[in-house]
N, C-alpha and C. Protein backbone atom coordinates (compact mmCIF):
# COMPACT_ATOMS: atom_id res chain seq x y z
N UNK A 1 -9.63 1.68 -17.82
CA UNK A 1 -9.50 2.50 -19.00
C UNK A 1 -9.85 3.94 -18.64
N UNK A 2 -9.30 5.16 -19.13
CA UNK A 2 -9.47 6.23 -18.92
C UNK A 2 -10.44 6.80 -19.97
N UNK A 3 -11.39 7.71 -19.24
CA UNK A 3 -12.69 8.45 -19.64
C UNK A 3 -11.87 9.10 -21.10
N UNK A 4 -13.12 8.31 -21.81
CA UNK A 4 -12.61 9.09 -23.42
C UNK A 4 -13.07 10.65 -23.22
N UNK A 5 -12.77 11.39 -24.08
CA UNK A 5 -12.69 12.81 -24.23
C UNK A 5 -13.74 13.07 -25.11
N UNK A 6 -14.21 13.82 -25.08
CA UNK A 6 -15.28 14.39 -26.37
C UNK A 6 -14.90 14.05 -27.83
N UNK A 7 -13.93 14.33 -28.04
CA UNK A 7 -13.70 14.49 -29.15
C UNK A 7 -12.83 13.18 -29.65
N UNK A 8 -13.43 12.26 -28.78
CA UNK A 8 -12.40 10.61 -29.17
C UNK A 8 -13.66 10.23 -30.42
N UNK A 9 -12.53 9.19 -31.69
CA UNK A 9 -12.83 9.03 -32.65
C UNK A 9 -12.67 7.61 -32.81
N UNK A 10 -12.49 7.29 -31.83
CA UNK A 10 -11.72 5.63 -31.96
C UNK A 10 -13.06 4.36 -31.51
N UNK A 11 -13.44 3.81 -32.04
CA UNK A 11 -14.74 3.44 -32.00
C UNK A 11 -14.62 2.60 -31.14
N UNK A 12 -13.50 2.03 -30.53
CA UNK A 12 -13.13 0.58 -29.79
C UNK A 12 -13.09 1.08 -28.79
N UNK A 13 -12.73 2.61 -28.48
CA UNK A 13 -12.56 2.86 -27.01
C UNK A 13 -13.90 3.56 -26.84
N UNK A 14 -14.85 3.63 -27.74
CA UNK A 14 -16.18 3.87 -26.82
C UNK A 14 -16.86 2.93 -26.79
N UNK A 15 -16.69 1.99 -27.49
CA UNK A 15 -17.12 0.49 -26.95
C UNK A 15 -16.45 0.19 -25.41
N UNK A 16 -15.69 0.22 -25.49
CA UNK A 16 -14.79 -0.21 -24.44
C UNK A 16 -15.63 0.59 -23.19
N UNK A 17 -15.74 1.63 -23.19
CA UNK A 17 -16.37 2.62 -22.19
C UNK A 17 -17.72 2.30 -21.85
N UNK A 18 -18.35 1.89 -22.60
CA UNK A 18 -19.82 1.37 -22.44
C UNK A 18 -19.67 0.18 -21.80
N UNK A 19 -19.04 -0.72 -22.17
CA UNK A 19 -18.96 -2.28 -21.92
C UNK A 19 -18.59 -2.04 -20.11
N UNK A 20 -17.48 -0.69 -19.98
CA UNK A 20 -17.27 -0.83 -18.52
C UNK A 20 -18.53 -0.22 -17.94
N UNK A 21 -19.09 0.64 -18.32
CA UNK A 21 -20.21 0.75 -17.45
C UNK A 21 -21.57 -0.26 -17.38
N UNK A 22 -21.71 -0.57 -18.21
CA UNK A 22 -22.64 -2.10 -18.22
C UNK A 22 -22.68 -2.77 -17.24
N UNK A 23 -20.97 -3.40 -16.90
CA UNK A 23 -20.21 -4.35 -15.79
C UNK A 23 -19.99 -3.42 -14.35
N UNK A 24 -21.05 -2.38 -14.18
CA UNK A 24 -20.39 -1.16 -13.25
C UNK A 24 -19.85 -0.89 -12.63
N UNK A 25 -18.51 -0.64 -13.84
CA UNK A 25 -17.25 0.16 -13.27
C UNK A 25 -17.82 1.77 -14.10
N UNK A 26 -17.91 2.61 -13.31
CA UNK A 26 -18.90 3.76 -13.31
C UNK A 26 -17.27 5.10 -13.21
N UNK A 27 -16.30 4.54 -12.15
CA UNK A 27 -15.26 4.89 -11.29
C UNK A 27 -16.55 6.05 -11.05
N UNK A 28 -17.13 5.90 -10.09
CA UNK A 28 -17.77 7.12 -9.39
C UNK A 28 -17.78 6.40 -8.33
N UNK A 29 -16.54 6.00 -7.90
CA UNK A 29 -16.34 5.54 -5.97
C UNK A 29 -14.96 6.06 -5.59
N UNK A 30 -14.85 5.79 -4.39
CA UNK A 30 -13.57 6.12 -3.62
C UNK A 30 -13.69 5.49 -2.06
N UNK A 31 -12.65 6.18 -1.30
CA UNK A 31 -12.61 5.77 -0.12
C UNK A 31 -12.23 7.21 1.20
N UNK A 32 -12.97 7.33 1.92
CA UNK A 32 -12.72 8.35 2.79
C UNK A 32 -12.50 7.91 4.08
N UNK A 33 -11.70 8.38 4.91
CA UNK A 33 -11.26 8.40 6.66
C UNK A 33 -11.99 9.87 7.31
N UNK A 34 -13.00 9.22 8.12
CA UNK A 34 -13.37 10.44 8.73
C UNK A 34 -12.15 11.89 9.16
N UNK A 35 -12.81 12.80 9.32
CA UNK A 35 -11.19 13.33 9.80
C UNK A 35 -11.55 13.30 11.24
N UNK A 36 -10.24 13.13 12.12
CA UNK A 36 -10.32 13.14 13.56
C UNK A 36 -10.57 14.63 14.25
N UNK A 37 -10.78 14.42 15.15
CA UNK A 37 -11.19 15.32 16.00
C UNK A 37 -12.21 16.74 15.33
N UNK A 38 -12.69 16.59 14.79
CA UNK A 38 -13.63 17.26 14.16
C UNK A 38 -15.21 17.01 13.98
N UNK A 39 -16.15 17.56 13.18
CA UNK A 39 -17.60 17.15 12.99
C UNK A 39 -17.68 17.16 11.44
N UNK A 40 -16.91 17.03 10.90
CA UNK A 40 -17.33 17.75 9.16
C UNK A 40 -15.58 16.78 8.50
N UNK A 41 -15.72 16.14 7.59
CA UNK A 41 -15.18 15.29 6.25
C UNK A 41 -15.73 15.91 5.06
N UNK A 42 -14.75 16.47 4.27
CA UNK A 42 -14.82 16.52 2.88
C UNK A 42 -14.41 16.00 1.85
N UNK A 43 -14.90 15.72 0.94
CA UNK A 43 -14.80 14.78 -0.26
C UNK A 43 -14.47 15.13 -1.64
N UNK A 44 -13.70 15.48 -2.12
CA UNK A 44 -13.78 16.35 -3.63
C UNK A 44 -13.28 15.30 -4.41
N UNK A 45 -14.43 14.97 -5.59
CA UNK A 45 -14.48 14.43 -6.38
C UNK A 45 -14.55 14.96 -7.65
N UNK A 46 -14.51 15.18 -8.78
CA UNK A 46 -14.70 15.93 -10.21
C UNK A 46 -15.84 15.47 -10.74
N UNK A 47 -16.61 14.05 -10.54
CA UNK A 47 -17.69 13.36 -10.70
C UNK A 47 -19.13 13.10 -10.14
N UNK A 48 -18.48 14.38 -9.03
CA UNK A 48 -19.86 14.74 -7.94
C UNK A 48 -20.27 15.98 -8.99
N UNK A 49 -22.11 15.48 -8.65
CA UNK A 49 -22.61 16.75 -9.35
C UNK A 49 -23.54 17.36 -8.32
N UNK A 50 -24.38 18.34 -8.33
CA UNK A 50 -25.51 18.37 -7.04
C UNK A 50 -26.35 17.72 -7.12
N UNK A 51 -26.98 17.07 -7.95
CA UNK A 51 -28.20 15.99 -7.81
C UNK A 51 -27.34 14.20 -7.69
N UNK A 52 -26.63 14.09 -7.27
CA UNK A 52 -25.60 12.88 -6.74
C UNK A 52 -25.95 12.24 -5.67
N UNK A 53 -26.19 11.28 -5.54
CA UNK A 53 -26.61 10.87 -4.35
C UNK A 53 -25.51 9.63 -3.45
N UNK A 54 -24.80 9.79 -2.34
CA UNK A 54 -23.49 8.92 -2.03
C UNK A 54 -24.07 8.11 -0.96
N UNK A 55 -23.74 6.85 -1.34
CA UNK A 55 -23.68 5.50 -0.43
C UNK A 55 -22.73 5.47 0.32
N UNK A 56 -22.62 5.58 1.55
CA UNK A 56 -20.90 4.99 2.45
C UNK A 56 -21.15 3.73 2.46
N UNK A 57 -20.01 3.02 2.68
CA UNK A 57 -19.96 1.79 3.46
C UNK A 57 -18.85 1.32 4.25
N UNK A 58 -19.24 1.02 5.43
CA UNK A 58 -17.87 0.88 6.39
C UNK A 58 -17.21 -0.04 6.35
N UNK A 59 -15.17 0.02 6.34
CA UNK A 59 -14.58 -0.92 5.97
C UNK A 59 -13.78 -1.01 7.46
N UNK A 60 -13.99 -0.59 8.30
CA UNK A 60 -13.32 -0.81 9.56
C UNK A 60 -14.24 -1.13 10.75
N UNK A 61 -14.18 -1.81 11.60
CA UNK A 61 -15.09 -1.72 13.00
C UNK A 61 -15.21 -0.64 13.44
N UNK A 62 -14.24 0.58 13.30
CA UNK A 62 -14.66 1.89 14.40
C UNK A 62 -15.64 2.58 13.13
N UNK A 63 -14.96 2.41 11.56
CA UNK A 63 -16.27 2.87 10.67
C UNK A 63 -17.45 2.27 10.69
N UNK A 64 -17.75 1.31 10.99
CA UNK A 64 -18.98 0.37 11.22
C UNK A 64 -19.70 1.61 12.83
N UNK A 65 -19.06 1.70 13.74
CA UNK A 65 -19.74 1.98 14.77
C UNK A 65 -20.23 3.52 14.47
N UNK A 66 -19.52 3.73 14.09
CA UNK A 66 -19.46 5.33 13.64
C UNK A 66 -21.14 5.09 12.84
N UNK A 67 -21.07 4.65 11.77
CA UNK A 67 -22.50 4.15 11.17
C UNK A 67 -22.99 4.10 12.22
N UNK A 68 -23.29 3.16 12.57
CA UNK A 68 -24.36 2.44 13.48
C UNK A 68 -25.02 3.49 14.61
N UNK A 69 -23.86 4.10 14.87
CA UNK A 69 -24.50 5.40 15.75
C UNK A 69 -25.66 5.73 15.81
N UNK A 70 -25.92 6.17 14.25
CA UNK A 70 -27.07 7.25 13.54
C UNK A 70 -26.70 8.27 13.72
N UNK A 71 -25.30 9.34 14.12
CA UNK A 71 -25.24 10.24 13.73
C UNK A 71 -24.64 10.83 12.76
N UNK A 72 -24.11 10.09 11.99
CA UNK A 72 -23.72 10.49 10.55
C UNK A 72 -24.28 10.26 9.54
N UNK A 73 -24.14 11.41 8.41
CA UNK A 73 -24.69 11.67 7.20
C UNK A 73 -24.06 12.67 6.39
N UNK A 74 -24.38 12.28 5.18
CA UNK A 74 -24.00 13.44 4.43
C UNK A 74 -24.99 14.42 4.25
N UNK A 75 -24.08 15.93 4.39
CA UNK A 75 -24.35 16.84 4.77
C UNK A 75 -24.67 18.06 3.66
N UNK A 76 -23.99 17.63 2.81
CA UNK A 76 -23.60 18.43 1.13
C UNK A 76 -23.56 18.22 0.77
N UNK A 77 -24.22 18.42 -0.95
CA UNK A 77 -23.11 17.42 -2.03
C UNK A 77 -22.91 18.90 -2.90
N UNK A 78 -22.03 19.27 -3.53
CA UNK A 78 -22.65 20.26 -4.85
C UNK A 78 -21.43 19.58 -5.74
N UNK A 79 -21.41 20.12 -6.79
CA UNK A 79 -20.75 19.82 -8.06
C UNK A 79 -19.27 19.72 -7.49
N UNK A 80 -18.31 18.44 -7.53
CA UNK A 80 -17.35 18.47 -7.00
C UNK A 80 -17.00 18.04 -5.61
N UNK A 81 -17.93 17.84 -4.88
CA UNK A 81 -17.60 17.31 -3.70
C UNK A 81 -18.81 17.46 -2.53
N UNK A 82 -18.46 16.35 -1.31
CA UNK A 82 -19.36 16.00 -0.49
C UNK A 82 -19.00 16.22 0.66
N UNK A 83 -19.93 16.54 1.85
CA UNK A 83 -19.43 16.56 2.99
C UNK A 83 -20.29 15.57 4.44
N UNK A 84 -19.85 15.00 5.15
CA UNK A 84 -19.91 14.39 5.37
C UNK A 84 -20.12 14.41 6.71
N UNK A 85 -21.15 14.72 7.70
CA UNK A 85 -21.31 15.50 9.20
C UNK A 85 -21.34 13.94 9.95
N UNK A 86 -20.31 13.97 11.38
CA UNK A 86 -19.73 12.87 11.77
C UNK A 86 -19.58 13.05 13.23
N UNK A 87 -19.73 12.00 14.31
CA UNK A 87 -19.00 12.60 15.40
C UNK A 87 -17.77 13.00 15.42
N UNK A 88 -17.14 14.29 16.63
CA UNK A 88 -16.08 14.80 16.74
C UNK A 88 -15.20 12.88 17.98
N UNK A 89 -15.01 12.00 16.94
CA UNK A 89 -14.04 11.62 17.62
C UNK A 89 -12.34 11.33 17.30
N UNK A 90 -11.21 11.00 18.21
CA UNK A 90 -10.27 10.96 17.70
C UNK A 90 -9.37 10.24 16.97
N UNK A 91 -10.58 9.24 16.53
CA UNK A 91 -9.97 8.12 15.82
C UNK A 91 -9.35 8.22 14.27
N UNK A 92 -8.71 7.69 13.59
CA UNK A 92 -8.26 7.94 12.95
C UNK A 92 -8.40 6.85 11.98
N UNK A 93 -9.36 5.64 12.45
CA UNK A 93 -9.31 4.49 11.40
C UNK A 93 -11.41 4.04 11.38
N UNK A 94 -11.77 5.40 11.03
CA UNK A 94 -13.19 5.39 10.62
C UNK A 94 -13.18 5.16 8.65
N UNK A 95 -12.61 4.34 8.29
CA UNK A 95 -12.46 4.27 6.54
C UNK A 95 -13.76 4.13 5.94
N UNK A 96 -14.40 4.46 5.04
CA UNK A 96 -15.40 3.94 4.20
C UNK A 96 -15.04 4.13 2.89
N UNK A 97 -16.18 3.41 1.86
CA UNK A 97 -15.72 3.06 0.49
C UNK A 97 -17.13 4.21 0.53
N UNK A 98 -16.68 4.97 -0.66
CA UNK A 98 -17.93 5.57 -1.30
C UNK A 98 -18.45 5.37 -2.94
N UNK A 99 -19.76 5.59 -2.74
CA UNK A 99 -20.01 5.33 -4.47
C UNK A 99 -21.49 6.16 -4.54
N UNK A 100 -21.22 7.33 -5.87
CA UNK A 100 -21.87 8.09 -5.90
C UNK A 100 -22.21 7.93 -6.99
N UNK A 101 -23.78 8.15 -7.51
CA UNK A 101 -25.62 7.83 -8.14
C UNK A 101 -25.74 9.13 -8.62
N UNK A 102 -25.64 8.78 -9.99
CA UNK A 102 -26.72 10.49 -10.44
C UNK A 102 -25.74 11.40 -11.06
């Protein structure tokens, strides 16, 4: 269901909106691919704020190793988007699911 608007009057669809966040569907997730050959992934979301706090989680083996490293983290967050400091490698199938708190 799509985020009611301020000015929604329809009592079923803010039920509806509550009931999904209860069951948490929040939609404050996504999915990012490191970018290759670089040190820095950005994330622009409309639902990032600066006090946000983002979980990765790796959906590939080279994103798993990439984790496991310990050298990645996020690096930024401000209103709108995250960044994401990573090794410079050239892979191209580092995927993670994200879900952002706050």
């Amino acid at each position: 269901m799509p985020k009611p608007s301020q000015d929604e009057q329809r009592p079923w669809a803010i039920v509806q909106a509550i009931r999904e966040l209860f069951e948490g569907r929040s939609h404050a997730v996504g999915q990012v691919t490191l970018t290759a050959n670089t040190t820095t992934t950005t994330v622009t979301a409309p639902n990032i704020g600066a006090d946000t706090r983002i979980a990765l989680f790796p959906r590939h083996a080279d994103a798993a190793t990439e984790l496991g490293a310990g050298g990645m983290y996020v690096s930024s967050v401000k209103a709108g988007q995250f960044i994401i400091t990573h090794a410079n490698d050239a892979s191209t199938s580092r995927l993670f699911d994200w879900h952002a708190l706050g």
